[in-house]
C-alpha atoms as a PDB file:
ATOM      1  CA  UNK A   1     -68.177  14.702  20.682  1.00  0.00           C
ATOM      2  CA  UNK A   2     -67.240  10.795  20.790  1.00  0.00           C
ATOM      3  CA  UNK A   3     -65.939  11.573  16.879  1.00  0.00           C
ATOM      4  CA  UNK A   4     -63.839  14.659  18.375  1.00  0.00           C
ATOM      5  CA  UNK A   5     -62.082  12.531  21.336  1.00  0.00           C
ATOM      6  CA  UNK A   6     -61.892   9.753  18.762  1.00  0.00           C
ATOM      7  CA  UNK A   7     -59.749  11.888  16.226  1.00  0.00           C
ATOM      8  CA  UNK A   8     -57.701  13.449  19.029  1.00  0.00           C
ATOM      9  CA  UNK A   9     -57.025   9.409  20.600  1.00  0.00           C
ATOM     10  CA  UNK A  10     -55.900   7.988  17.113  1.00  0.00           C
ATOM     11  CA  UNK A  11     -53.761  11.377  16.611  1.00  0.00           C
ATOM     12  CA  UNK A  12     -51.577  10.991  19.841  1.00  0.00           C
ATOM     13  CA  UNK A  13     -51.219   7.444  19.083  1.00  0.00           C
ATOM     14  CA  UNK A  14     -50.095   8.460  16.015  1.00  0.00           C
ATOM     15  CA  UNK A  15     -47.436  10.725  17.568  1.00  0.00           C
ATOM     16  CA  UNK A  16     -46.607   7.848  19.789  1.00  0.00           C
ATOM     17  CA  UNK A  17     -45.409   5.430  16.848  1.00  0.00           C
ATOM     18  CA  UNK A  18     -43.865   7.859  15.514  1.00  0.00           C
ATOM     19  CA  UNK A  19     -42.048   9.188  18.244  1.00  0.00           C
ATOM     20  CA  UNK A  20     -39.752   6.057  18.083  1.00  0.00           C
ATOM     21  CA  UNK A  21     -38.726   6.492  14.945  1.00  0.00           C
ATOM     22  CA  UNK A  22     -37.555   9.760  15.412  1.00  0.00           C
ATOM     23  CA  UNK A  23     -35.516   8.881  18.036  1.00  0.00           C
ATOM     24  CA  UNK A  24     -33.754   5.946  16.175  1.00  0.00           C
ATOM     25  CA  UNK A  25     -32.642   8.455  13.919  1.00  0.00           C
ATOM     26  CA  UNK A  26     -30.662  10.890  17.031  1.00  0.00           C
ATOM     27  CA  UNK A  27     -28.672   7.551  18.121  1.00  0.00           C
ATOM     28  CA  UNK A  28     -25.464   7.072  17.198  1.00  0.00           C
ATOM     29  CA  UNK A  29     -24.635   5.064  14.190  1.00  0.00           C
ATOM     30  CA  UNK A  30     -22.281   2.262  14.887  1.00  0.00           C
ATOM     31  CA  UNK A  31     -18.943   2.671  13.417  1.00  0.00           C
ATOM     32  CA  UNK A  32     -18.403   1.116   9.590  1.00  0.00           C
ATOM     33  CA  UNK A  33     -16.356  -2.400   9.669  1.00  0.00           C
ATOM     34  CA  UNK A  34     -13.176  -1.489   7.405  1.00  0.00           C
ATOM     35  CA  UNK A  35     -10.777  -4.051   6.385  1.00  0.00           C
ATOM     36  CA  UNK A  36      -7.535  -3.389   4.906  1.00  0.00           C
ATOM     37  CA  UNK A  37      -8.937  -5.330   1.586  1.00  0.00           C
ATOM     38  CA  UNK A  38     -11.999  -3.013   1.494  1.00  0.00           C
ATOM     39  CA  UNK A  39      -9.584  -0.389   2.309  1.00  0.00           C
ATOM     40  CA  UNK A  40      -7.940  -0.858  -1.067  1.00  0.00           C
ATOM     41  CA  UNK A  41     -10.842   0.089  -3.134  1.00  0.00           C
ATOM     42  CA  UNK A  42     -11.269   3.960  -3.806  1.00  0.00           C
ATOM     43  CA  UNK A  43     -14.386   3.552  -5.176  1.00  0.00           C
ATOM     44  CA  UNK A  44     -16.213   1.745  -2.038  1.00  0.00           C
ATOM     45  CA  UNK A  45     -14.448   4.060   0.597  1.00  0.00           C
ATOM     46  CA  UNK A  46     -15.988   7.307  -1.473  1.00  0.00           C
ATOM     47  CA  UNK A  47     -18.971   5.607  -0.716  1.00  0.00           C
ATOM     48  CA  UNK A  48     -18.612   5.884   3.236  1.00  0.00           C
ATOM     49  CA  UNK A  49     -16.581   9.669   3.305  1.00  0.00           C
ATOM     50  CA  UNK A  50     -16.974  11.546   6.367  1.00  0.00           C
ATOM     51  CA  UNK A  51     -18.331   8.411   8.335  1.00  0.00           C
ATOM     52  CA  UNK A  52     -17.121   6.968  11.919  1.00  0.00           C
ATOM     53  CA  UNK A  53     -15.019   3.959  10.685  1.00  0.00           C
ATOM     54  CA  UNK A  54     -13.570   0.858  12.610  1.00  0.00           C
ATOM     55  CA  UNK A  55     -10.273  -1.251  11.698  1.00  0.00           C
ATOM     56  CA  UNK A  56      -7.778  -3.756  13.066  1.00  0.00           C
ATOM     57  CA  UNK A  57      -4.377  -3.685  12.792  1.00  0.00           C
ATOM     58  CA  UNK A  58      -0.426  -2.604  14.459  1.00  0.00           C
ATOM     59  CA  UNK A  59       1.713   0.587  14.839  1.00  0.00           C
ATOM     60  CA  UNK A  60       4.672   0.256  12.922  1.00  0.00           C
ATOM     61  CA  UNK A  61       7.271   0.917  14.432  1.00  0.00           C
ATOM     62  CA  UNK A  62       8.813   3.823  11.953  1.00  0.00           C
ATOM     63  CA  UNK A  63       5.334   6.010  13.277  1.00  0.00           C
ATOM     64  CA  UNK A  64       6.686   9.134  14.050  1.00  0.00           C
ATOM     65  CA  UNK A  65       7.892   9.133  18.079  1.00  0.00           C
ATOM     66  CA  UNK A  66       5.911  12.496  18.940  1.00  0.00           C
ATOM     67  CA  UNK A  67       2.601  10.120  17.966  1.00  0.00           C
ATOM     68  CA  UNK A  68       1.344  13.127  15.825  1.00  0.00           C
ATOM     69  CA  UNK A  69       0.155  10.118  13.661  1.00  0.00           C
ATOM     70  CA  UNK A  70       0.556   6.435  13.121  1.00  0.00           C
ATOM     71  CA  UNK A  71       1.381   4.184  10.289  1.00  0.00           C
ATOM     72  CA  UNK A  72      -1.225   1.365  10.469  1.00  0.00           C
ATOM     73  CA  UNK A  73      -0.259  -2.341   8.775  1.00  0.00           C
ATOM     74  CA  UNK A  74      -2.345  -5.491   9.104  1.00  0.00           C
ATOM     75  CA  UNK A  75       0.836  -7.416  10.431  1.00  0.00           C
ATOM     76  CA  UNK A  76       2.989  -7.232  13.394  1.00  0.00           C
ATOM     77  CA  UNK A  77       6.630  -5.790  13.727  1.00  0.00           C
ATOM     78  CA  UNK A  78       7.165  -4.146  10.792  1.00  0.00           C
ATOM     79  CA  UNK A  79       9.430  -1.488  10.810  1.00  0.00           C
ATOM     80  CA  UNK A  80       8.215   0.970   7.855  1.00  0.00           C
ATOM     81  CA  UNK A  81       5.301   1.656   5.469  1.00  0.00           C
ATOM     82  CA  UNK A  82       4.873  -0.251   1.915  1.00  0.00           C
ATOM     83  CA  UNK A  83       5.208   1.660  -1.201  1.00  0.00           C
ATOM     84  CA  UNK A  84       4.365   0.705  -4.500  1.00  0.00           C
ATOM     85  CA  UNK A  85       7.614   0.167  -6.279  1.00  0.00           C
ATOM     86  CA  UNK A  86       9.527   3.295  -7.469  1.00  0.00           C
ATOM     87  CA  UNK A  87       6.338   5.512  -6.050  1.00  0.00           C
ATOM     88  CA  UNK A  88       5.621   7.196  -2.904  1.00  0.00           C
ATOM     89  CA  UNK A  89       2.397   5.944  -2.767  1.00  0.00           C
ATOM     90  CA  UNK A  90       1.316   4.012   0.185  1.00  0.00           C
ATOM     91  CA  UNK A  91       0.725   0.173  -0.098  1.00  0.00           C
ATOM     92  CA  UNK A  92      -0.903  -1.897   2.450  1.00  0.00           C
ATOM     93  CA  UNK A  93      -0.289   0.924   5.020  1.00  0.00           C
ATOM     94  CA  UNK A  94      -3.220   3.420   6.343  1.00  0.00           C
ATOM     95  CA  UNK A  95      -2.508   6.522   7.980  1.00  0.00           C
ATOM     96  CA  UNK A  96      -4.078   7.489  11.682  1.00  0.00           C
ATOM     97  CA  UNK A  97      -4.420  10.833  12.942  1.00  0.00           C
ATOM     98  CA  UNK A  98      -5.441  11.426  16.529  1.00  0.00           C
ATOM     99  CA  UNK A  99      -7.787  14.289  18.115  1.00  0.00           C
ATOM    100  CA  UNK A 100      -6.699  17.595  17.534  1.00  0.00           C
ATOM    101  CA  UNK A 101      -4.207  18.166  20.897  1.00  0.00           C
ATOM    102  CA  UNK A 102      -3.656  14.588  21.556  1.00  0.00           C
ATOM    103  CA  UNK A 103      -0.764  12.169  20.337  1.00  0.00           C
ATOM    104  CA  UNK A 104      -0.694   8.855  20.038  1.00  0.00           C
ATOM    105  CA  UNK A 105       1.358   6.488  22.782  1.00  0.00           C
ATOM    106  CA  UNK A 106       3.369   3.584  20.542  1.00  0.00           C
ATOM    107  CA  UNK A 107       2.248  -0.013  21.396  1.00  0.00           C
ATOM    108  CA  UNK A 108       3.342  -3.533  19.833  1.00  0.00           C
ATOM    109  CA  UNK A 109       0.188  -5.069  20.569  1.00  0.00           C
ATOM    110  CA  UNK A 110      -3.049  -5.371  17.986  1.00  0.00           C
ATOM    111  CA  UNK A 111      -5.085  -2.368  18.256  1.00  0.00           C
ATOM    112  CA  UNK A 112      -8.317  -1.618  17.420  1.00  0.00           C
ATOM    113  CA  UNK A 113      -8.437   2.299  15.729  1.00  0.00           C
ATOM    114  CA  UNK A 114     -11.542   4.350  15.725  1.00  0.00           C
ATOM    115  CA  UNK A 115     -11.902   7.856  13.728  1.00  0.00           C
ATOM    116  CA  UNK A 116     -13.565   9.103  10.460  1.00  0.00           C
ATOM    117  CA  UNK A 117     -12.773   8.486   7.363  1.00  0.00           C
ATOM    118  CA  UNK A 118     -11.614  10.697   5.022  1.00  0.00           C
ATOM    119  CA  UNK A 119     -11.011  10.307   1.072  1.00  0.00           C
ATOM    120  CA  UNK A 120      -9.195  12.176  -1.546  1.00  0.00           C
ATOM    121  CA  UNK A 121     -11.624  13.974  -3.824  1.00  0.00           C
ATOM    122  CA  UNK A 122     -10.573  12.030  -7.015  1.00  0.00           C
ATOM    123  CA  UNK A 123      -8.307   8.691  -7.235  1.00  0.00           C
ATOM    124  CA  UNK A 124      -5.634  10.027  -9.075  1.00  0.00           C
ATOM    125  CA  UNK A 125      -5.646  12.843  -5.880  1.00  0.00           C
ATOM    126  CA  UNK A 126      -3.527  11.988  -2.798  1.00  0.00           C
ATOM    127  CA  UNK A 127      -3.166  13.611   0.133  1.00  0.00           C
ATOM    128  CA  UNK A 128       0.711  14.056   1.175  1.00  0.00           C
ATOM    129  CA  UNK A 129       2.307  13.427   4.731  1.00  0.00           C
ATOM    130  CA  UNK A 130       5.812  15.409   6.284  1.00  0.00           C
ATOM    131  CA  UNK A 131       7.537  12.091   4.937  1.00  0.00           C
ATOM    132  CA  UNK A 132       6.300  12.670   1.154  1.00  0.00           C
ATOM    133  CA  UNK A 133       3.804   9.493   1.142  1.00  0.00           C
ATOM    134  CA  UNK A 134       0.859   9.941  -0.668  1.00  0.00           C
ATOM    135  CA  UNK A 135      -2.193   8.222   0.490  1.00  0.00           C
ATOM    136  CA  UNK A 136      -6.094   8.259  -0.813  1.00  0.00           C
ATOM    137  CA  UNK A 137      -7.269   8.483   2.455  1.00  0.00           C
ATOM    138  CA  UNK A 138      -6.661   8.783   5.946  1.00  0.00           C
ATOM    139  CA  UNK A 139      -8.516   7.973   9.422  1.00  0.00           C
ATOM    140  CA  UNK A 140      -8.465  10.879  11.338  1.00  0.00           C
ATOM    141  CA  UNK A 141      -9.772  12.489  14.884  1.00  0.00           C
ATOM    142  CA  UNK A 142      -8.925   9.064  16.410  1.00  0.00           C
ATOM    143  CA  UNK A 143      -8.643   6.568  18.728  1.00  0.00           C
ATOM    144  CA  UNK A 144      -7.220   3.100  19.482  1.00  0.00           C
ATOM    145  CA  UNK A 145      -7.783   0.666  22.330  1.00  0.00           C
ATOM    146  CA  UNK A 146      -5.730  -3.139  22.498  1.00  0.00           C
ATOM    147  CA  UNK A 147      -7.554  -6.011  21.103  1.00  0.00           C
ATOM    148  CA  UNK A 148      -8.484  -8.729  23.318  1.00  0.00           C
ATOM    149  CA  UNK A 149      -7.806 -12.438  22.569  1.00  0.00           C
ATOM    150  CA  UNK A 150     -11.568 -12.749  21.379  1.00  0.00           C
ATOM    151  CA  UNK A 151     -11.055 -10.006  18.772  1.00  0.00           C
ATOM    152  CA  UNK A 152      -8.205 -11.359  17.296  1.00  0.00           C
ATOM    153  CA  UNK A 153      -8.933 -14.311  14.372  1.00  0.00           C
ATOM    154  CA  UNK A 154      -7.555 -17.563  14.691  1.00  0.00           C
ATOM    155  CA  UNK A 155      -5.358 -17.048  11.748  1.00  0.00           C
ATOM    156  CA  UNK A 156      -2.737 -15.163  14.056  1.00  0.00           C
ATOM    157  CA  UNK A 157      -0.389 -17.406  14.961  1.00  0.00           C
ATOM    158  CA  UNK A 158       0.287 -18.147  11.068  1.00  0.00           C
ATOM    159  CA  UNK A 159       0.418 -14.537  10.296  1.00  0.00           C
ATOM    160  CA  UNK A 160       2.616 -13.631  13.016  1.00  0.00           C
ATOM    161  CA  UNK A 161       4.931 -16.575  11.998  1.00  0.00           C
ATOM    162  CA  UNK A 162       5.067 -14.944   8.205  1.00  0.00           C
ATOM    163  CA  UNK A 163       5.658 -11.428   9.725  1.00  0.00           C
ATOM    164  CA  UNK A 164       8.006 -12.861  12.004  1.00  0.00           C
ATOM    165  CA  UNK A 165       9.875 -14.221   9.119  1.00  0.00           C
ATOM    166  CA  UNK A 166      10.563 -11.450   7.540  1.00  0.00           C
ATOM    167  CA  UNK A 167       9.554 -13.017   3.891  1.00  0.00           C
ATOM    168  CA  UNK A 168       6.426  -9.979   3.237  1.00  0.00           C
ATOM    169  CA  UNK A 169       9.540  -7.112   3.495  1.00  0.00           C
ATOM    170  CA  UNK A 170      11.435 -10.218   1.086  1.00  0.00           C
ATOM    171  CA  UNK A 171       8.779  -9.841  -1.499  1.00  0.00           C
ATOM    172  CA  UNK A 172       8.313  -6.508  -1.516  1.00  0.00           C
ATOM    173  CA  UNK A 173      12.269  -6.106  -2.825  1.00  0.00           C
ATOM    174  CA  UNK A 174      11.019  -8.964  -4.661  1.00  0.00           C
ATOM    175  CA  UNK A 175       8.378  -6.679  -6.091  1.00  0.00           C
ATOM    176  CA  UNK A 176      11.496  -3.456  -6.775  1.00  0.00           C
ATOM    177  CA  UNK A 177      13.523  -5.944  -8.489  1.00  0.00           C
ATOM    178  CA  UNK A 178      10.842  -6.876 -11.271  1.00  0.00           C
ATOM    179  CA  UNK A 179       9.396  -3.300 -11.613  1.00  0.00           C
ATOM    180  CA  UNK A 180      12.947  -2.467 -12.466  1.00  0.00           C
ATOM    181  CA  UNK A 181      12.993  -4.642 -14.989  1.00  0.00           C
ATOM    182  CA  UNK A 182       9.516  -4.110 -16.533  1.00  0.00           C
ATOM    183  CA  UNK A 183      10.785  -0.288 -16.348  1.00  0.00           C
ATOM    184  CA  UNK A 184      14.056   0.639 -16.142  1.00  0.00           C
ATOM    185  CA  UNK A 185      13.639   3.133 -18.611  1.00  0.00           C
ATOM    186  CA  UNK A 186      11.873   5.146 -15.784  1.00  0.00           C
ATOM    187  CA  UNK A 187      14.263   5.246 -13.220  1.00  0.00           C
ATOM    188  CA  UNK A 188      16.471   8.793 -12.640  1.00  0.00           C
ATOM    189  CA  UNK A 189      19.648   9.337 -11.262  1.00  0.00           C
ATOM    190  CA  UNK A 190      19.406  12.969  -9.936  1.00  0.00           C
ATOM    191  CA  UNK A 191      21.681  15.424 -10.257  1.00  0.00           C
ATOM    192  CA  UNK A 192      25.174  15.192  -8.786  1.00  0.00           C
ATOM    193  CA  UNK A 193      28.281  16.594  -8.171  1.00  0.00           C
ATOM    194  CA  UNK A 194      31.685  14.457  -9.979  1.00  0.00           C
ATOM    195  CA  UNK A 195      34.892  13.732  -7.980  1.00  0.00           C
ATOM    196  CA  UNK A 196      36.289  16.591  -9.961  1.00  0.00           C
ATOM    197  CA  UNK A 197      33.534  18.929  -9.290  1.00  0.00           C
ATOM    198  CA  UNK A 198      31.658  19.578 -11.631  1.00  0.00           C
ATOM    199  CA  UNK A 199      27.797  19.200 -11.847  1.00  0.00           C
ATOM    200  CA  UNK A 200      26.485  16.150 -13.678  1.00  0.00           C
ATOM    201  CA  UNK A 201      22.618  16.763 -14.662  1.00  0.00           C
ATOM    202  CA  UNK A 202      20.254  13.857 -13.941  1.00  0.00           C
ATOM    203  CA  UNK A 203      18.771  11.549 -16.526  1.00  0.00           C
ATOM    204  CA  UNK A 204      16.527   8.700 -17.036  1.00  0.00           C
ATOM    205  CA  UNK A 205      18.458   5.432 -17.114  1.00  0.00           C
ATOM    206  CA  UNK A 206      20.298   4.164 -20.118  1.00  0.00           C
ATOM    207  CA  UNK A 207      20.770   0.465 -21.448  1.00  0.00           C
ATOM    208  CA  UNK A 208      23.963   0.554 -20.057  1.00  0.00           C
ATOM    209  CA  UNK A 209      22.896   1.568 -16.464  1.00  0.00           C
ATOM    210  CA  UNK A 210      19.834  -0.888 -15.991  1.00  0.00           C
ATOM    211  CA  UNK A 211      22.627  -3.498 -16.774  1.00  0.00           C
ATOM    212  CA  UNK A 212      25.008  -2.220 -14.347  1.00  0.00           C
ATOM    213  CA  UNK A 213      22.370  -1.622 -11.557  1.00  0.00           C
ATOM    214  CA  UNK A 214      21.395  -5.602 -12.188  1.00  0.00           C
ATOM    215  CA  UNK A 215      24.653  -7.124 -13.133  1.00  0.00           C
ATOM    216  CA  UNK A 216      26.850  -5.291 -11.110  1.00  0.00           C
ATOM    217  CA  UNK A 217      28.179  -7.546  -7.829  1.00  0.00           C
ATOM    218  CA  UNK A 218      27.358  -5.384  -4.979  1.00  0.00           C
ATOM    219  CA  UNK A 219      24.510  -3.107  -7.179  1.00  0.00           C
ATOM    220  CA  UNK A 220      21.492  -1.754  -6.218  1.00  0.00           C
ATOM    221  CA  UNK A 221      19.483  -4.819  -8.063  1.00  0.00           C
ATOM    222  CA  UNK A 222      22.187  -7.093  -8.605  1.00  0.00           C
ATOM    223  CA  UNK A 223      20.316  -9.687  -5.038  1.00  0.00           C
ATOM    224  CA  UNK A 224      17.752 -10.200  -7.866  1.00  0.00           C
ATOM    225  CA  UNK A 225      20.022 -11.574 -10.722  1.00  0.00           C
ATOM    226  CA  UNK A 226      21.808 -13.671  -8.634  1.00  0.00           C
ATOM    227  CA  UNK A 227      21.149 -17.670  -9.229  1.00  0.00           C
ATOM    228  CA  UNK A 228      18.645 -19.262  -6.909  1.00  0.00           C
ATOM    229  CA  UNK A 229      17.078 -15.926  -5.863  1.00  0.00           C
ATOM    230  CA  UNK A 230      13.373 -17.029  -6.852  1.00  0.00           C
ATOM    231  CA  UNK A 231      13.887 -20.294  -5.644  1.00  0.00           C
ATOM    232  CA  UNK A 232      14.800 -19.216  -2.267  1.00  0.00           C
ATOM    233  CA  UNK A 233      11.831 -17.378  -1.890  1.00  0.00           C
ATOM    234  CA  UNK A 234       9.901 -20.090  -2.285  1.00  0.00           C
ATOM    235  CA  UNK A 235      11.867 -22.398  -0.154  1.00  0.00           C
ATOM    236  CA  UNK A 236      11.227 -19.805   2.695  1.00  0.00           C
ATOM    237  CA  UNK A 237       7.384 -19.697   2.367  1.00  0.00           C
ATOM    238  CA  UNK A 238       7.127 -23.248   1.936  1.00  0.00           C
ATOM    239  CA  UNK A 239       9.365 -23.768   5.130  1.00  0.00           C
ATOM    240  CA  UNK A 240       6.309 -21.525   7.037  1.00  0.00           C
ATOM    241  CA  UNK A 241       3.484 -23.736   5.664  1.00  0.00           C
ATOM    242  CA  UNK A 242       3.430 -25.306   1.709  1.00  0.00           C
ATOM    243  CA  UNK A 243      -0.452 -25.675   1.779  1.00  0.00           C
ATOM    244  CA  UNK A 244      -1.794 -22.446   3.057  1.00  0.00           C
ATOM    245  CA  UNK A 245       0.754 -20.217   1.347  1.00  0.00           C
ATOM    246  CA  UNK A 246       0.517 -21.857  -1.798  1.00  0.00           C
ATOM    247  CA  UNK A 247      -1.044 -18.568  -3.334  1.00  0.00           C
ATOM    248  CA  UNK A 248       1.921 -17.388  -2.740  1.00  0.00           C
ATOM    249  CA  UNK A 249       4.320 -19.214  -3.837  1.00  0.00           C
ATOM    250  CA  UNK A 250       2.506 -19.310  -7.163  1.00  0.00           C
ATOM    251  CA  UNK A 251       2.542 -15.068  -7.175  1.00  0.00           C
ATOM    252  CA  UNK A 252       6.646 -15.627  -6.621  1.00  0.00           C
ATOM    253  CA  UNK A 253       7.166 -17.852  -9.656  1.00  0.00           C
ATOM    254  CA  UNK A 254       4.813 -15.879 -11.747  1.00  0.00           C
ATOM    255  CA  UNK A 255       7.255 -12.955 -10.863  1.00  0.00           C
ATOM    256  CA  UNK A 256      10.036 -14.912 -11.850  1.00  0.00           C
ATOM    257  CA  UNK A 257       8.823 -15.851 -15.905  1.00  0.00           C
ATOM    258  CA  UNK A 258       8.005 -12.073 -15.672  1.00  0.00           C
ATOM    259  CA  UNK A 259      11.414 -10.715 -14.633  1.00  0.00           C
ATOM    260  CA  UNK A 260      12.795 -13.697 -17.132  1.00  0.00           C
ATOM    261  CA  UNK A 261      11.006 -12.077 -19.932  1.00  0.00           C
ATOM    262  CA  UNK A 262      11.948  -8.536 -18.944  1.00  0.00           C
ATOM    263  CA  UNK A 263      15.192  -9.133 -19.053  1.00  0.00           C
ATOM    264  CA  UNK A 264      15.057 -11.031 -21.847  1.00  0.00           C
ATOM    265  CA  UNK A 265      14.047  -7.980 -23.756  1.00  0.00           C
ATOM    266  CA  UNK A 266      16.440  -5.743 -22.317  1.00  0.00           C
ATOM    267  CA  UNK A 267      19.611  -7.945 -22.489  1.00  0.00           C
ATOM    268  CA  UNK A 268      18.418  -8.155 -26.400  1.00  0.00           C
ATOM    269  CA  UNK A 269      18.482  -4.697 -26.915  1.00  0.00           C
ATOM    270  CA  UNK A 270      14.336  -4.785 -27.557  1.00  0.00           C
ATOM    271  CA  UNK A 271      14.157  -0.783 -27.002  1.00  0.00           C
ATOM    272  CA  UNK A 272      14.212   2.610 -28.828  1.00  0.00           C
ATOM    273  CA  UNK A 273      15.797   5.683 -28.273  1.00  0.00           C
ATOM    274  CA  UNK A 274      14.561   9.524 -29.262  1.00  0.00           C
ATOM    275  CA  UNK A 275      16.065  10.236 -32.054  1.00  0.00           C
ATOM    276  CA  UNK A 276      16.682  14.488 -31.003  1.00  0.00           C
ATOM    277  CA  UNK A 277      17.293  14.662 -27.079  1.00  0.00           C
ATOM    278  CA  UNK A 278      14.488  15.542 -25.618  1.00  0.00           C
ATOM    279  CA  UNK A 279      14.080  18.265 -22.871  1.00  0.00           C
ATOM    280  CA  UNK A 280      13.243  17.096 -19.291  1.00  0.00           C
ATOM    281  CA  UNK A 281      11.744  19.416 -17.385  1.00  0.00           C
ATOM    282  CA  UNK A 282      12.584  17.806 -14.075  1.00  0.00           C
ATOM    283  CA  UNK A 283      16.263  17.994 -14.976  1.00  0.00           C
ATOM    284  CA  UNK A 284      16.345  20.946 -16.978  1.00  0.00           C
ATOM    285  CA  UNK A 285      18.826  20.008 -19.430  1.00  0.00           C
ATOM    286  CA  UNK A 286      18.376  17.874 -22.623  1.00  0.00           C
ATOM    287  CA  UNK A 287      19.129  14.295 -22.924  1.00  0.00           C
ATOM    288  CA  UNK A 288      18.261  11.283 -24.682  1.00  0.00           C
ATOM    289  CA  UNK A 289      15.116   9.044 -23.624  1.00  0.00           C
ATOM    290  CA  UNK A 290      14.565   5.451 -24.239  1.00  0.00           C
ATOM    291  CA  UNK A 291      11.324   3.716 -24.565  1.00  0.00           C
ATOM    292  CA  UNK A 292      10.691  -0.091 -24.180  1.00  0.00           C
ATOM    293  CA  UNK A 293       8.744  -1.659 -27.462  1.00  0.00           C
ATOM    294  CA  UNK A 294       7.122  -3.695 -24.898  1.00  0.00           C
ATOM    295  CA  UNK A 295       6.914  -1.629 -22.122  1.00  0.00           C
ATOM    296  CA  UNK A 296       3.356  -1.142 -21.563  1.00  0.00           C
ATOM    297  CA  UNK A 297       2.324  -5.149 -21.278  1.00  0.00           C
ATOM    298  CA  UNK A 298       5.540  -5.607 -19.098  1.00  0.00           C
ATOM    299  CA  UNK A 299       3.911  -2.704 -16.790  1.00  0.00           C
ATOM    300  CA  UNK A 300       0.672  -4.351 -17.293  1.00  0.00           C
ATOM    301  CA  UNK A 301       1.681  -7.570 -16.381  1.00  0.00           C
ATOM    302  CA  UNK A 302       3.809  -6.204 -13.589  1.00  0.00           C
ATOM    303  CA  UNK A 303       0.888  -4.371 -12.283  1.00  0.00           C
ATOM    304  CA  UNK A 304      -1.506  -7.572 -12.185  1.00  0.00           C
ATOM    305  CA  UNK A 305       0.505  -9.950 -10.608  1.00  0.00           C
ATOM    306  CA  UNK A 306       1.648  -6.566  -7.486  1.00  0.00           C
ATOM    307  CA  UNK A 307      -2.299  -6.554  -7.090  1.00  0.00           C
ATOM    308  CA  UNK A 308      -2.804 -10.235  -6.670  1.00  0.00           C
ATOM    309  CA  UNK A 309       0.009  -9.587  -3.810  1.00  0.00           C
ATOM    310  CA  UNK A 310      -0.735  -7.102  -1.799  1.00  0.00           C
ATOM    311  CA  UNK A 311      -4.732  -8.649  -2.165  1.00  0.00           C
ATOM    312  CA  UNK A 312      -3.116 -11.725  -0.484  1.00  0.00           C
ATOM    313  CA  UNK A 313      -1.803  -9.334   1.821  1.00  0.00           C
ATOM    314  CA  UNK A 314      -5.043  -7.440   2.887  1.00  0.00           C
ATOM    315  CA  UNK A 315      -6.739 -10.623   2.913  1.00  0.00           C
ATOM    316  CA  UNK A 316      -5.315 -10.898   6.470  1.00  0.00           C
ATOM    317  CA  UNK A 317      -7.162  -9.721   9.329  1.00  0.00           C
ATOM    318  CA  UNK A 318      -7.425 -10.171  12.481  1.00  0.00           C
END
């Protein structure tokens, strides 16, 4: 009999160490950290799809006034979202949906948002808002609460004093102005109607255009040819703080040689055009197309030095 009760004692205290363990696994899981830098990386938010996620930032103030969702930005009062240059893809800028039924109520203080994540199925998949953005991912059944002084880094003040500035919307024109350059030949003018009427089918830039949309006093790109563009850039971060934006600076004259050499090869004629005009599909007409020779490594180049940006960017938190 002792060998029965024995057994039966060691089973329950069995059951009692496990018990524990069991209900470890029925409490809630604390929200994952994000950061706007992590936030940039499809491959490690696949890795946390469908979780309860956590991140610090402020509404900008172009989120929609019904609060049906907010655009999210690691930086105070700015107005609209960042886009890649001559995309609609979504730069620096998450998108927050709230509970189904509720809205959110605009604030200009640093929030903290809670919701769950949820990612594209592929990278080269985006999901699309009313404003045509496309996005990887998006936060959604959420909700925010204001950040106390103890939440927010110490880093503020000097990130406030850039926003305040106005030199991160700066750069990214910055940022349109070289991609022009590295790829004019990509740009469209749509389809119009003349002064006498009659419908003008769009095309893909000429030669003559890009020129015209850079040289042109008044032009669409022309702020970016004028002398001592660059170097006012660089006077304004300095003017914020030479040692800790230094980065920086460095980023804006590494744009410069790379807009020097873009135009270079477009003011030398360095490109190619189809020698039948090809159809585009887009515009439904035919028309010729001209291709860069060095198109690719200006894109490539153009692509590294937007990455090192906006990393500076999400490197910011509060």
């Amino acid at each position: 009999m002792k060998g029965i009760y024995l057994k039966i004692i060691c089973l329950a205290l069995a059951l009692l160490c496990f018990l524990p363990v069991i209900g470890c696994g029925k409490k809630n899981v604390d929200p994952v950290k994000l950061s706007f830098k992590s936030a940039s990386t499809y491959d490690y938010l696949k890795t946390i799809d469908g979780q309860a996620v956590t991140i610090n930032g402020y509404m900008a103030t172009s989120s929609p006034v019904d609060g049906s969702f907010m655009f999210l930005m690691n930086m105070p009062y700015q107005s609209c979202p960042f886009c890649l240059p001559n995309t609609s893809q979504l730069s620096n800028t998450l998108e927050v949906y709230p509970e189904k039924g509720k809205s959110f109520e605009y604030t200009t203080q640093a929030i903290k948002v809670t919701g769950t994540l949820m990612v594209a199925p592929s990278e080269d998949q985006f999901f699309t808002d009313e404003f045509g953005y496309e996005f990887n991912f998006k936060i959604v059944d959420a909700s925010y609460s204001i950040l106390s002084a103890d939440e927010i880094s110490s880093d503020l003040a000097l990130w406030q004093q850039i926003a305040e500035s106005g030199i991160v919307s700066d750069l990214y024109n910055m940022y349109d102005y070289v991609n022009f350059l590295c790829a004019w030949n990509t740009y469209t003018v749509n389809t119009y109607t003349d002064s006498n009427g009659n419908l003008v089918k769009g095309y893909y830039l000429y030669p003559t255009d890009a020129l015209n949309y850079i040289t042109k006093k008044g032009a669409q790109f022309n702020y970016g040819y004028e002398d001592g563009y660059f170097d006012s850039l660089v006077s304004k971060i300095e003017s914020i703080d030479k040692e800790k934006l230094s980065s920086l600076v460095k980023n804006v004259k590494d744009a410069e040689t790379l807009a020097k050499k873009a135009l270079y090869e477009l003011e030398s004629g360095n490109y190619t055009r189809s020698e039948q005009p090809e159809y585009l599909e887009k515009f439904d007409n035919y028309d010729f197309v001209y291709t860069i020779n060095k198109g690719e490594e200006l894109k490539d180049e153009m692509n590294s030095l937007y990455k090192d940006f906006t990393a500076w960017i999400s490197s910011w938190e509060m």
